[in-house]
N, C-alpha and C. Protein backbone atom coordinates (compact mmCIF):
# COMPACT_ATOMS: atom_id res chain seq x y z
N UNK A 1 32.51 136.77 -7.00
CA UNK A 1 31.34 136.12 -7.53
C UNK A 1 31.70 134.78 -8.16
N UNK A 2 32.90 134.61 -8.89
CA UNK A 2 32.88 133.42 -9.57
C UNK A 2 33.54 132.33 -8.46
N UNK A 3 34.14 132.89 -6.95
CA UNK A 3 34.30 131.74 -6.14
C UNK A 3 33.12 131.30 -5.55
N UNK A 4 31.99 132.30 -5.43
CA UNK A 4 31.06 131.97 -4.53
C UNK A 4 30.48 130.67 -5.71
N UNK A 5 30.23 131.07 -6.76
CA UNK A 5 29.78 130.09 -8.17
C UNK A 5 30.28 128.61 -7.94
N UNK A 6 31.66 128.69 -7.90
CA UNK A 6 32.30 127.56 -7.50
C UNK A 6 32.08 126.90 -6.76
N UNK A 7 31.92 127.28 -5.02
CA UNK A 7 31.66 126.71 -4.21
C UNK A 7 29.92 125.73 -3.93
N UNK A 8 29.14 126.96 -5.21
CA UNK A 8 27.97 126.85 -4.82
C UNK A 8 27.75 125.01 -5.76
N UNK A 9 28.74 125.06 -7.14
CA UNK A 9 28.47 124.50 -7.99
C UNK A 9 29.07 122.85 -7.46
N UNK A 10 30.04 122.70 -6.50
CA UNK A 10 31.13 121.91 -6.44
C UNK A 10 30.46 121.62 -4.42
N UNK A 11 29.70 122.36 -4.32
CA UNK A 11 29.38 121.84 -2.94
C UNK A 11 30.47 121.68 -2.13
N UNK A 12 31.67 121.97 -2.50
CA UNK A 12 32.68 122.23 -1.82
C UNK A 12 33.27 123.65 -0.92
N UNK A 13 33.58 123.99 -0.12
CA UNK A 13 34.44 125.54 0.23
C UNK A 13 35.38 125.39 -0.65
N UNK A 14 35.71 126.42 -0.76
CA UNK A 14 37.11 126.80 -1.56
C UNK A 14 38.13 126.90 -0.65
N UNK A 15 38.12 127.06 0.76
CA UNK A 15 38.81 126.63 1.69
C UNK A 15 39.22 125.17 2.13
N UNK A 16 38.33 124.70 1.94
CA UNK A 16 38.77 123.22 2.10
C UNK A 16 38.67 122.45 1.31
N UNK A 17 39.30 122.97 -0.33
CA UNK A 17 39.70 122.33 -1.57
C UNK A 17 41.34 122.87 -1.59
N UNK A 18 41.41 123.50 -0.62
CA UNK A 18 43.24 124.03 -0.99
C UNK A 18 43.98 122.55 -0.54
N UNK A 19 44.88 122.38 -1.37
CA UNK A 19 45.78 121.28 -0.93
C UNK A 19 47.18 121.70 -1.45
N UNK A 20 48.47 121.56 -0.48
CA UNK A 20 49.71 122.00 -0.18
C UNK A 20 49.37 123.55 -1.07
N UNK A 21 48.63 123.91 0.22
CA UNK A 21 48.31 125.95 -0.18
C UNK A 21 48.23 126.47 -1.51
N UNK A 22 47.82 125.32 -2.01
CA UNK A 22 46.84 126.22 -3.27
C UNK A 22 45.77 125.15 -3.55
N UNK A 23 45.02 126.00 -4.45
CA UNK A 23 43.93 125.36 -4.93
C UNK A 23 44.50 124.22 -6.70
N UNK A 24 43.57 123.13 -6.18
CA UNK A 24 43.45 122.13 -7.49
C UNK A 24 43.87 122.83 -8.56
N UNK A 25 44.88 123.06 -9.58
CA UNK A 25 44.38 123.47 -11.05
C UNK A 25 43.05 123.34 -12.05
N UNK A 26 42.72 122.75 -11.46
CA UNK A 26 41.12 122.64 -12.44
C UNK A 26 40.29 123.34 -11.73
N UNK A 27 40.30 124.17 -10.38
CA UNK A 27 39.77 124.90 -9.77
C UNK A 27 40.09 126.30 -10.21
N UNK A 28 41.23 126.14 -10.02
CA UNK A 28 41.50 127.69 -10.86
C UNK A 28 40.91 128.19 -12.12
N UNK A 29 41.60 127.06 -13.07
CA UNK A 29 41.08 126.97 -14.74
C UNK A 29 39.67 127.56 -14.71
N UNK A 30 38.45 126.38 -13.58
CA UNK A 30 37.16 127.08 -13.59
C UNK A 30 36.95 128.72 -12.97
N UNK A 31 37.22 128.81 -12.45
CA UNK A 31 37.14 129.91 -11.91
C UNK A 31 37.92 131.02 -13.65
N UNK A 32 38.42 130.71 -13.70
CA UNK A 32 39.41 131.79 -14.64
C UNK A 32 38.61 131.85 -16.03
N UNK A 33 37.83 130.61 -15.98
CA UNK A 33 36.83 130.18 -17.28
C UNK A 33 35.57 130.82 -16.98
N UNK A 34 35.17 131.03 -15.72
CA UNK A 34 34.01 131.86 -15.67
C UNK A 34 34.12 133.47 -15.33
N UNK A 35 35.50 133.68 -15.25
CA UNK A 35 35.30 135.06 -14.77
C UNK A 35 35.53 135.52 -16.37
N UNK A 36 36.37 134.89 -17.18
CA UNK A 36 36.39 135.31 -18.65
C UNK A 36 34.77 135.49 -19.38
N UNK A 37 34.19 134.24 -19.17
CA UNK A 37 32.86 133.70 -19.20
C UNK A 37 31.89 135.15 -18.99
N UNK A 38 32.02 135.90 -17.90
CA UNK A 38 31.18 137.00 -17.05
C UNK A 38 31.76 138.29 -17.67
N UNK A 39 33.33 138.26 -18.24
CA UNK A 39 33.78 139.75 -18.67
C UNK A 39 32.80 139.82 -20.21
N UNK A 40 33.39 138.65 -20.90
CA UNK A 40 32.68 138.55 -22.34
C UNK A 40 30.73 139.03 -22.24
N UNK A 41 30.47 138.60 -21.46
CA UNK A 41 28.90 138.93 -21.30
C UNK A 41 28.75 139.91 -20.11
N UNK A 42 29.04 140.87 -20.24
CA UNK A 42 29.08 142.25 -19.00
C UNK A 42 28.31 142.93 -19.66
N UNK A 43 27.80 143.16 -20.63
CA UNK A 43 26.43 144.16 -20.63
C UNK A 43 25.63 143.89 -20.14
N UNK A 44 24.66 144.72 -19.82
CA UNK A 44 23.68 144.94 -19.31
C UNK A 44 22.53 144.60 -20.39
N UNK A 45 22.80 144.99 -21.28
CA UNK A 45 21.53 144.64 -22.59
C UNK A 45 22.01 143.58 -23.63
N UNK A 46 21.69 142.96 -24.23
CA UNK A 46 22.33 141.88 -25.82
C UNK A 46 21.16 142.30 -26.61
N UNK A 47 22.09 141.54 -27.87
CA UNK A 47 20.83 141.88 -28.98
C UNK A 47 21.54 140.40 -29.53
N UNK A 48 21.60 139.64 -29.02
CA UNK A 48 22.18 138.33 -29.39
C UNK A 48 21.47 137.16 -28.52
N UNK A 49 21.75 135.95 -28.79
CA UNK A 49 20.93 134.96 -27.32
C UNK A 49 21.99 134.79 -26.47
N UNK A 50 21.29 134.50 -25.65
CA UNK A 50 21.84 134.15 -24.27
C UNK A 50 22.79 132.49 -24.27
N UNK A 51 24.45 133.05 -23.75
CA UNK A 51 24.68 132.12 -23.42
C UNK A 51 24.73 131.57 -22.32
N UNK A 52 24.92 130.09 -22.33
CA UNK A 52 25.56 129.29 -21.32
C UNK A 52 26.53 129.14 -20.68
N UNK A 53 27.46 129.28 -19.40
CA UNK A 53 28.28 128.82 -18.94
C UNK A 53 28.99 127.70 -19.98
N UNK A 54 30.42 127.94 -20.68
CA UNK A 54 30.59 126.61 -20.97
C UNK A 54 30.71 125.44 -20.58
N UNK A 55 30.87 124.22 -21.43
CA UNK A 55 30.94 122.54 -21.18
C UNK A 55 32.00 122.45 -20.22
N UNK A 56 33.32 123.43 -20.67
CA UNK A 56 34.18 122.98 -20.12
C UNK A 56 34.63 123.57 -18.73
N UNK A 57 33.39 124.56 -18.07
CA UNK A 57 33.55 124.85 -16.96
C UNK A 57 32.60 124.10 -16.21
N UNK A 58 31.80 123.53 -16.53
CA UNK A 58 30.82 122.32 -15.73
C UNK A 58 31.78 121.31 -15.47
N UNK A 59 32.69 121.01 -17.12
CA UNK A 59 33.66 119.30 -17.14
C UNK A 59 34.50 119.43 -15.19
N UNK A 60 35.53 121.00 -15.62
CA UNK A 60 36.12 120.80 -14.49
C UNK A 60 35.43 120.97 -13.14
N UNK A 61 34.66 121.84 -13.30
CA UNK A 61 33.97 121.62 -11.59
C UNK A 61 33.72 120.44 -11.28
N UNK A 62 33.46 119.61 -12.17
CA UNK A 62 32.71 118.14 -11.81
C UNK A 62 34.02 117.36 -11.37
N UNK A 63 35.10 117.42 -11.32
CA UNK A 63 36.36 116.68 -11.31
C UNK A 63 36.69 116.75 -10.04
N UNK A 64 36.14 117.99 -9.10
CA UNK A 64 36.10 118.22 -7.84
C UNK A 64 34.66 118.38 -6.67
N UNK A 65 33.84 117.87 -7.49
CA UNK A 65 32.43 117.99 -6.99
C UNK A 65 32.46 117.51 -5.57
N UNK A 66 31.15 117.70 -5.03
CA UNK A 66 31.00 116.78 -3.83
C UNK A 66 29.56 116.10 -4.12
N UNK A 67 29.70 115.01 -4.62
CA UNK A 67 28.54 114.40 -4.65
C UNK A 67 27.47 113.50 -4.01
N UNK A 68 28.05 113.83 -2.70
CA UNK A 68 27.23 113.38 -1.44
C UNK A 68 26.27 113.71 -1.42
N UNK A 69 24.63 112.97 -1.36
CA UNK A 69 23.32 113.63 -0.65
C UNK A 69 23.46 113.77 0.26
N UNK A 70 23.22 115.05 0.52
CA UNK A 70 22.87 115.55 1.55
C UNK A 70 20.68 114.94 2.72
């Protein structure tokens, strides 16, 4: 789920962001920032508000975006 997130967020594949067979470090970081992101908020119910994805998983996706119109 959090690659499909990625890909969806970065308009990129995650296949064709690998460079010398791995992925960007700031690709990872995001990914590792939202799956933390998704463990911390795994209930099903809160009695708290709702968060946001953090700043700093938007900052790095954006470092690899594809910002072409389509």
């Amino acid at each position: 789920m959090a690659e499909d997130a990625v890909e969806k967020n970065s308009n990129i594949k995650l296949k064709d962001m690998i460079d010398g067979g791995a992925l960007p470090p700031s690709v990872m970081q995001s990914i590792l920032l939202l799956v933390g992101n998704l463990y911390n908020n795994r209930d099903t119910t809160t009695y708290s508000s709702i968060n946001e994805v953090p700043y700093t998983y938007k900052y790095l996706i954006n470092l690899n975006r594809n910002f072409d119109v389509m």
